[in-house]
C-alpha atoms as a PDB file:
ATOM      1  CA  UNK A   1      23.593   7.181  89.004  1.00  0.00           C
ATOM      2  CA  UNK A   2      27.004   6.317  89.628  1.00  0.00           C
ATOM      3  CA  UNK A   3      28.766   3.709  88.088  1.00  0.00           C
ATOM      4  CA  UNK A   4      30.330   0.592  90.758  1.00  0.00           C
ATOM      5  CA  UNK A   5      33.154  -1.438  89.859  1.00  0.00           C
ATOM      6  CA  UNK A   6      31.282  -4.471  88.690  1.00  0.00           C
ATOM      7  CA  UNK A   7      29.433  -2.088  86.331  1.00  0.00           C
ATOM      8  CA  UNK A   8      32.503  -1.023  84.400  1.00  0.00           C
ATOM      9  CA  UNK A   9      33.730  -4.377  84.148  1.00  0.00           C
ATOM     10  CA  UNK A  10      30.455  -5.656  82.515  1.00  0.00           C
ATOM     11  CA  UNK A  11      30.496  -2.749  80.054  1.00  0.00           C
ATOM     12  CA  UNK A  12      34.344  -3.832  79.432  1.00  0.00           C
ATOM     13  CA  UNK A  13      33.199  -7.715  78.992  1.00  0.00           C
ATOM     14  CA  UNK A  14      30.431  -6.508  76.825  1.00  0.00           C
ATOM     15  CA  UNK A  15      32.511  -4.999  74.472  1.00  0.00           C
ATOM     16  CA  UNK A  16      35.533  -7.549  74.093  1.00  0.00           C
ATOM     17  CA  UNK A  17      32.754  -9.865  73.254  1.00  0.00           C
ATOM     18  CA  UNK A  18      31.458  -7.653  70.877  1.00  0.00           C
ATOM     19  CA  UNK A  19      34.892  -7.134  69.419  1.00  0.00           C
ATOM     20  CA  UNK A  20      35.046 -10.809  69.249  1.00  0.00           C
ATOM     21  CA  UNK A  21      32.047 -11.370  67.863  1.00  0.00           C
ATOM     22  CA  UNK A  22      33.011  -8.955  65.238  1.00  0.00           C
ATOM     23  CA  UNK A  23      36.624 -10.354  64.662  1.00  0.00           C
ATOM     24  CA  UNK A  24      34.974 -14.111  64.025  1.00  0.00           C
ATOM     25  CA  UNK A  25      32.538 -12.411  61.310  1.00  0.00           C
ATOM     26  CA  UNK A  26      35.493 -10.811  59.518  1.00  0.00           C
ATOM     27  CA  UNK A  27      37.467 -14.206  59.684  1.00  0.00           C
ATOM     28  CA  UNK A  28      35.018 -16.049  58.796  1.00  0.00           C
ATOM     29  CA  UNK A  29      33.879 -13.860  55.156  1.00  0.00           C
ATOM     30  CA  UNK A  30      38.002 -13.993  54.522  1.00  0.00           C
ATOM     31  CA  UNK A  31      37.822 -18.053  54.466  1.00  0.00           C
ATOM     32  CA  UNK A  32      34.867 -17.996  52.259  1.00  0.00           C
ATOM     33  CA  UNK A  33      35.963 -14.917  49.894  1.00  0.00           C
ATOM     34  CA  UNK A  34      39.436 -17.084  49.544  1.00  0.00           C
ATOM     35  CA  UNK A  35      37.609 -20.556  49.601  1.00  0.00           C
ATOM     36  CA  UNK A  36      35.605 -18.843  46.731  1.00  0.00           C
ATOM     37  CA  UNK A  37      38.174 -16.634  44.893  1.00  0.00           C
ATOM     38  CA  UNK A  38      41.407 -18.284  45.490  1.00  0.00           C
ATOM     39  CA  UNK A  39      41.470 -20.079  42.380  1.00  0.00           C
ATOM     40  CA  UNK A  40      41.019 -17.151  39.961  1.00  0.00           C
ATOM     41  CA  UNK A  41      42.827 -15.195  41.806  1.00  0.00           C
ATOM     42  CA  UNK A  42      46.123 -17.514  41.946  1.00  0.00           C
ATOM     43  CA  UNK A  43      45.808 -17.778  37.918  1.00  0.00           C
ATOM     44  CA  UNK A  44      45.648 -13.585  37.852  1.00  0.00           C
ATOM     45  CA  UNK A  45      48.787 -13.336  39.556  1.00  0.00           C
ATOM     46  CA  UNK A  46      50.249 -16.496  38.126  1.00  0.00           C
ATOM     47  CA  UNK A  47      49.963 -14.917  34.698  1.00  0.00           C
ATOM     48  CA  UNK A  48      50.646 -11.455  35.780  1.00  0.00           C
ATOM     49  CA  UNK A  49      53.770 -12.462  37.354  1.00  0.00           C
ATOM     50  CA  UNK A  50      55.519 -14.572  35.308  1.00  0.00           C
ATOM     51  CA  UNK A  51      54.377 -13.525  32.023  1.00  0.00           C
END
C-alpha cells in the first residue's frame, strides 16, 4: 500500500511526540537524581576542590 501525504506526517507527529515524551522522562530523573544527590555531591567536590 502506498503511503499519502497525511500518512507520513502522522508517522512524523508520532515520533516527535515520542521524542518528547522521552526528553520529559530524561528531564524529569535529572531533577530528582540532583534533588536527591545534590547535597553529597556539592560536599565531594567542595572537599575535592579546595582541599
Amino acid at each position: 500500500m502506498k503511503d499519502t501525504n497525511a500518512d507520513i506526517r502522522r508517522e512524523h507527529g508520532q515520533a516527535l511526540t515520542e521524542y518528547a515524551l522521552i526528553l520529559g522522562l530524561v528531564c524529569a530523573a535529572a531533577v530528582l537524581a540532583f534533588t536527591e544527590f545534590g547535597h553529597s555531591v556539592l560536599s565531594l567536590y567542595t572537599s575535592v576542590v579546595f582541599h
